[in-house]
Protein backbone atom coordinates (compact mmCIF):
# COMPACT_ATOMS: atom_id res chain seq x y z
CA UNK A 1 1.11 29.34 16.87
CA UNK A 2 1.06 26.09 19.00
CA UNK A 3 -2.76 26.28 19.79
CA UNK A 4 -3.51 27.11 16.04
CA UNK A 5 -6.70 24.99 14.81
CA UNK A 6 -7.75 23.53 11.57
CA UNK A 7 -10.27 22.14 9.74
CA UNK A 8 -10.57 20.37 6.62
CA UNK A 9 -13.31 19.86 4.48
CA UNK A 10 -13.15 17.19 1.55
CA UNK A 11 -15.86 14.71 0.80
CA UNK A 12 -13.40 11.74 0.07
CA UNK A 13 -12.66 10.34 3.09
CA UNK A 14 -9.14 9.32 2.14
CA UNK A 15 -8.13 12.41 1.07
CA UNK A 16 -9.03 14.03 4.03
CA UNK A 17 -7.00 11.23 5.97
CA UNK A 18 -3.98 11.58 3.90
CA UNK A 19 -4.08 15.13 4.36
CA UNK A 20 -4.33 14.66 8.07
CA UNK A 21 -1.11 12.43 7.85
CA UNK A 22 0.29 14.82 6.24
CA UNK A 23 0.09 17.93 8.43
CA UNK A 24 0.70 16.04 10.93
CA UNK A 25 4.26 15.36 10.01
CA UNK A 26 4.86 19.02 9.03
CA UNK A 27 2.94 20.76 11.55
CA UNK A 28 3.03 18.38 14.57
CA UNK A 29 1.78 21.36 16.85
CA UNK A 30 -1.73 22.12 14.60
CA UNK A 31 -4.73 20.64 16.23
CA UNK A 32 -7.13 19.93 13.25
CA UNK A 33 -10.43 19.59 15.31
CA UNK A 34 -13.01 19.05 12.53
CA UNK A 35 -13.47 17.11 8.91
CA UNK A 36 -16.33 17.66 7.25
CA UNK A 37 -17.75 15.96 4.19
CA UNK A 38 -19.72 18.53 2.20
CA UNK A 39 -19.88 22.81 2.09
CA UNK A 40 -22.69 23.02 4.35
CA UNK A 41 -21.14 20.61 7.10
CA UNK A 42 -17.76 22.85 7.39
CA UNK A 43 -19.72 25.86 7.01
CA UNK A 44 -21.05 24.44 10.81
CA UNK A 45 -17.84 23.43 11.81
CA UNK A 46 -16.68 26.57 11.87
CA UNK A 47 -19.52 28.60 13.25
CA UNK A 48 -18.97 26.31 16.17
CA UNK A 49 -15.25 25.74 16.25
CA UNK A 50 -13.44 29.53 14.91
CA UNK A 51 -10.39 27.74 13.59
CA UNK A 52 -7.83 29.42 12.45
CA UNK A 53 -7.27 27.60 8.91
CA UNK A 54 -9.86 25.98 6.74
CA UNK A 55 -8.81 23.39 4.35
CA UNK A 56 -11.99 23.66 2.16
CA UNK A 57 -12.18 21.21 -1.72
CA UNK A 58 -13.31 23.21 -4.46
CA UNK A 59 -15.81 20.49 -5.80
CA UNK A 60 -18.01 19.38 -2.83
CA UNK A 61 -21.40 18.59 -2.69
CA UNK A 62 -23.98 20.70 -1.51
CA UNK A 63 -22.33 23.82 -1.20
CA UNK A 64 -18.79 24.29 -3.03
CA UNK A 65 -15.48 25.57 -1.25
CA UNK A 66 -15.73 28.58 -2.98
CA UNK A 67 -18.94 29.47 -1.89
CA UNK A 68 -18.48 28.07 1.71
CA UNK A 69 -15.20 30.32 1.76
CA UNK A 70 -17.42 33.32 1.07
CA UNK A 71 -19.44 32.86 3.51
CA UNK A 72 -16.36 32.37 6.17
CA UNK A 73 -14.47 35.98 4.37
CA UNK A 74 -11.78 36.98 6.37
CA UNK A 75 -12.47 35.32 9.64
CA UNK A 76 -10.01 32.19 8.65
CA UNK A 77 -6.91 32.00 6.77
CA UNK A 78 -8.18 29.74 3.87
CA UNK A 79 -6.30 27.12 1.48
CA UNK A 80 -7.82 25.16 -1.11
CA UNK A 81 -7.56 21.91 -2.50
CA UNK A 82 -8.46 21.28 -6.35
CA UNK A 83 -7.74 18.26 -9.06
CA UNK A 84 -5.89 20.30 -11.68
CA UNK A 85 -7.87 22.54 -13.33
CA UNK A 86 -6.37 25.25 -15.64
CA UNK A 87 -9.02 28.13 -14.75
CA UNK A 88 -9.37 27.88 -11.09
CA UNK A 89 -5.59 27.34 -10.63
CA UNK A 90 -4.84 30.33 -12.64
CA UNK A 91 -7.66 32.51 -10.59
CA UNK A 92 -5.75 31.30 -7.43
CA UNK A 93 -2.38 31.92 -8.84
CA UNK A 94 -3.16 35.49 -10.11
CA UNK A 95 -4.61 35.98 -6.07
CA UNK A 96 -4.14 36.20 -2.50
CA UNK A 97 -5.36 32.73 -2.25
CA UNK A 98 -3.19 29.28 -1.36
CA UNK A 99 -4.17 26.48 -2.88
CA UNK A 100 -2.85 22.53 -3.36
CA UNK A 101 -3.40 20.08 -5.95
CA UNK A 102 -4.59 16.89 -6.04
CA UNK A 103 -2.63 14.55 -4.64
CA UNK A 104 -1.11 17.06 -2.41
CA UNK A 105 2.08 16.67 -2.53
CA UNK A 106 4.85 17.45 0.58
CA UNK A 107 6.53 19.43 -1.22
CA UNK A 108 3.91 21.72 -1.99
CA UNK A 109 1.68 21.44 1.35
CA UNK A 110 5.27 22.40 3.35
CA UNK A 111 5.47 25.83 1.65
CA UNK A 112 1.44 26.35 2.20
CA UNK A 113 2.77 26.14 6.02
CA UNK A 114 5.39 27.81 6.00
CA UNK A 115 3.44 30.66 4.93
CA UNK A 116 0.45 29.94 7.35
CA UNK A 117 2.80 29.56 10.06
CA UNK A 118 4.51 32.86 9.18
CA UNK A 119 0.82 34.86 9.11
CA UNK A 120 -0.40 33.45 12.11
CA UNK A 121 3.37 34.18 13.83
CA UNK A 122 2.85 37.83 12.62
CA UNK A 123 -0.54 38.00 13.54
CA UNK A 124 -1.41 39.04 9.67
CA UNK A 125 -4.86 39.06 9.00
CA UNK A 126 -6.69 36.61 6.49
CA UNK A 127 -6.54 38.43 3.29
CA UNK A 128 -9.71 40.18 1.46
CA UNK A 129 -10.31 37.79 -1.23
CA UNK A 130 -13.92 38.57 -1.30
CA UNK A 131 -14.06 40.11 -5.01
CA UNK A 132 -11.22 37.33 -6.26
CA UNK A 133 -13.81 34.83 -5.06
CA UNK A 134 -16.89 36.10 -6.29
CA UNK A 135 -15.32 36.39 -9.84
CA UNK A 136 -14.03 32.87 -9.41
CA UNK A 137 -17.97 31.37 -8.54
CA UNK A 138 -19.19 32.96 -11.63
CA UNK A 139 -15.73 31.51 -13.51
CA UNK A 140 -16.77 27.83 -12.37
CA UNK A 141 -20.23 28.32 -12.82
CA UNK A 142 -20.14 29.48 -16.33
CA UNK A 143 -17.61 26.77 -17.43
CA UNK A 144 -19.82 23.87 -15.91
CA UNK A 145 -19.98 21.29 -18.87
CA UNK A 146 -22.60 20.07 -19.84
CA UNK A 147 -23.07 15.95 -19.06
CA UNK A 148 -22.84 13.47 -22.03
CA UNK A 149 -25.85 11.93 -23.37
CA UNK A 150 -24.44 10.16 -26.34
CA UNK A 151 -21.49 8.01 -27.25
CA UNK A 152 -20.26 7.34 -30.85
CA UNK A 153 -18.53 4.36 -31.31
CA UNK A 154 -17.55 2.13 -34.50
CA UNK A 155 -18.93 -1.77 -33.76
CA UNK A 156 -17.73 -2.99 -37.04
CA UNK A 157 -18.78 -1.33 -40.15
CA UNK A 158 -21.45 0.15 -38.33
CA UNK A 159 -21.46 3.62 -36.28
CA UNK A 160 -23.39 3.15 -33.04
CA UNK A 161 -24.68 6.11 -30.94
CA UNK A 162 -25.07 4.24 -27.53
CA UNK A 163 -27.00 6.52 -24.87
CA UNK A 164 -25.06 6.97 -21.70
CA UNK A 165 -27.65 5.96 -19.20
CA UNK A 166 -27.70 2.19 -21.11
CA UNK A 167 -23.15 1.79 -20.48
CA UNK A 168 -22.80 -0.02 -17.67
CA UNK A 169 -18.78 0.78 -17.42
CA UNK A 170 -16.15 2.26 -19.19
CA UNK A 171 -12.47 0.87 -18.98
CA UNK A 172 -8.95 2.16 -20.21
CA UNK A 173 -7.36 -0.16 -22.96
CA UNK A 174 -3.87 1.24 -23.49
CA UNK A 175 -4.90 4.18 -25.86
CA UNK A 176 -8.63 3.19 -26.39
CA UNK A 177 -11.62 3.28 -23.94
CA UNK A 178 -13.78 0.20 -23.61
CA UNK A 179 -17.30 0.55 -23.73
CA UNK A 180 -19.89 -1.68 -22.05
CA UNK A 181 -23.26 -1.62 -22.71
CA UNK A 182 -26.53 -3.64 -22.45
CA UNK A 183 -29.98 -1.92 -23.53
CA UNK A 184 -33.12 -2.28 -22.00
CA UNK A 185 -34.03 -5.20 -23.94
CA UNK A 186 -31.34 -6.95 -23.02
CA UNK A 187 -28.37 -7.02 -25.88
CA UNK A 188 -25.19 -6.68 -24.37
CA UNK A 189 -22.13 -4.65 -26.31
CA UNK A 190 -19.09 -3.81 -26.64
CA UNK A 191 -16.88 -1.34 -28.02
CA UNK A 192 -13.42 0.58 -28.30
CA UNK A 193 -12.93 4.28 -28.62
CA UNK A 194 -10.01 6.90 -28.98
CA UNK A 195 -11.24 9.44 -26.13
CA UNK A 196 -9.30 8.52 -23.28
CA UNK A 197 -10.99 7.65 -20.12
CA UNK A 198 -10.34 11.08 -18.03
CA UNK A 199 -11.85 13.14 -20.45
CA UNK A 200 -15.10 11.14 -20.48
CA UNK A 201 -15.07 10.70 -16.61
CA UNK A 202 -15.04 14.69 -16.90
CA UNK A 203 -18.31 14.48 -19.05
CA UNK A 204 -20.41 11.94 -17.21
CA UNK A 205 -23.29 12.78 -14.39
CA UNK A 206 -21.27 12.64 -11.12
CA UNK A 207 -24.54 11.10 -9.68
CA UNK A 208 -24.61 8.01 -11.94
CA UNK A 209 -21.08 7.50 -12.92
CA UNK A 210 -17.93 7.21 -10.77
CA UNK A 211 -14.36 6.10 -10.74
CA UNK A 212 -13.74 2.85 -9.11
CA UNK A 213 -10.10 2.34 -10.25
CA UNK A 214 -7.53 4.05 -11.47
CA UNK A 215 -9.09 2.51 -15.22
CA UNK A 216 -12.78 1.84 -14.28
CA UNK A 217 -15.54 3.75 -14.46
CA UNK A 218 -18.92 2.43 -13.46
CA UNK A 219 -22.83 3.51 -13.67
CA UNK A 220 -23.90 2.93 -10.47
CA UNK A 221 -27.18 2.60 -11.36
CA UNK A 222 -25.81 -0.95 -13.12
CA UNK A 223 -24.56 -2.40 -10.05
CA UNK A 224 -26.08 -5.66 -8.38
CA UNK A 225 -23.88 -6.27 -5.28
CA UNK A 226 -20.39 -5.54 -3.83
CA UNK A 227 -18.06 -8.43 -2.73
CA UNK A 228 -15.30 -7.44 -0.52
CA UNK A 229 -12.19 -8.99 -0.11
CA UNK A 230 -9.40 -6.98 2.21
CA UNK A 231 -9.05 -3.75 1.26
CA UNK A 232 -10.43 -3.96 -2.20
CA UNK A 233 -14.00 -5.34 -3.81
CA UNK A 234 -15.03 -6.95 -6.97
CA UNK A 235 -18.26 -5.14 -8.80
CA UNK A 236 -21.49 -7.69 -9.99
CA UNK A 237 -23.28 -5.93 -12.16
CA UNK A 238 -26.98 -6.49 -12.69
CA UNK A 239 -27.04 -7.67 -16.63
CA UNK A 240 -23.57 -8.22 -17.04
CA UNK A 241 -21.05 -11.75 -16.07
CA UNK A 242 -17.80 -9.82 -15.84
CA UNK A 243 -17.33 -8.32 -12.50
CA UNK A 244 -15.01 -5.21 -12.24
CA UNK A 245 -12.11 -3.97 -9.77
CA UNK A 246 -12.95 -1.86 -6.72
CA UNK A 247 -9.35 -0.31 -5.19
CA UNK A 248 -8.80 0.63 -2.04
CA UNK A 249 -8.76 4.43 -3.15
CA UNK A 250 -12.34 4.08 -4.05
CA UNK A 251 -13.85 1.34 -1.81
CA UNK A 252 -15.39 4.44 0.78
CA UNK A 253 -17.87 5.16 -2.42
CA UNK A 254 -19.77 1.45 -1.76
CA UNK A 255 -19.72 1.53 2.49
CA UNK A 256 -22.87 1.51 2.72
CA UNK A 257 -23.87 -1.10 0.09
């Protein structure tokens, strides 16, 4: 059990780090000798490397964990890492498959190795989840929703449908969401609704839109220019004054801007 290996795979470098941090206060002795960014990357990782764990995200780009864990089967002892999602939680809870939710918690992560420490002590195998996982891959495939193209909102007495790809940010206002706006033409807007700002981050393109704070949401397609300052940035956006808060959590998204 000393010379067990790792790997984790999670395309938010933070995470990943935390993570690190984190097994290596509980597990002092596991030598995690790859991170990878994306499915396809760890899927490499481990052809070349054979470690004995995989710490693969469920959401990554390019290939998912599910599917890169299918492709590894039983040749790694395999936890997963997921924001909280009712369906694939329940699919791992019903299963031979460990999972943690984001933000892992200590708690949590200790009794994931515990048990990894006990199969590996025993020499147990890595359980067959192959059928548990295909079923799961058609689960998350089938529930994939569907990206927003519309918002309603009420700009006085008049109801405005306001097409995604013209807001330039969204922002949490106690129980409202703010709105921002500017159409091609130029005419800039604002407005408040009552969805709350997680459940529209949930319906946005993941390729335009992306959390920058733990109450912002930009379109990155609206953004001029980054300004750094420490371990945070301020946003300029390209027909907008305001600029908008970048926290340390999310600064990794803009490191190459």
């Amino acid at each position: 059990m000393t010379n067990a290996k790792a790997l984790i795979a999670e395309d938010e470098p933070l995470l990943r780090q935390s993570l690190r941090r984190q097994l290596a206060t509980l597990w002092p002795e596991l030598e995690v000798v790859a991170e990878a960014r994306n499915g396809r990357e760890a899927l490499a990782q481990f052809q070349s490397l054979q470690p004995d764990i995989c710490f693969l995200d469920v959401h990554m780009p390019g290939l998912s964990g599910v599917e890169t864990a299918r492709r590894i089967g039983r040749r790694s002892h395999l936890v997963f890492i997921t924001a909280f999602n009712s369906y694939a939680v329940e699919a791992f809870a019903q299963g031979a498959l460990d999972y943690l939710i984001k933000p892992v918690e200590m708690d949590r992560l200790a009794d994931t190795v515990a048990r990894l420490q006990e199969r590996l002590r025993t020499a147990q195998p890595a359980p067959d989840t192959g059928t548990l996982l295909e079923q799961l891959a058609a689960q998350m495939e089938r529930k994939k929703p569907e990206t927003l193209r519309w918002i309603r909102a009420s700009v006085g007495s008049v109801l405005r449908l306001i097409p995604v790809d013209d807001v330039h940010y969204l922002r949490a206002d106690d129980k409202y969401t703010l709105v921002a706006w500017c159409e091609d033409g130029g005419e800039a807007g604002e407005a408040l609704i009552r969805t709350p700002l997680a459940e529209l981050l949930g319906q946005l393109d993941p390729q335009r839109f992306a959390q920058v704070h733990r109450s912002v949401v930009v379109n990155l397609h609206a953004v001029s220019h980054l300004v750094r300052k420490g371990d945070t940035a301020r946003i300029h956006l390209r027909h907008r004054s305001e600029t908008l808060p970048v926290s340390r959590r999310y600064l990794h998204l803009f490191r190459q801007m």
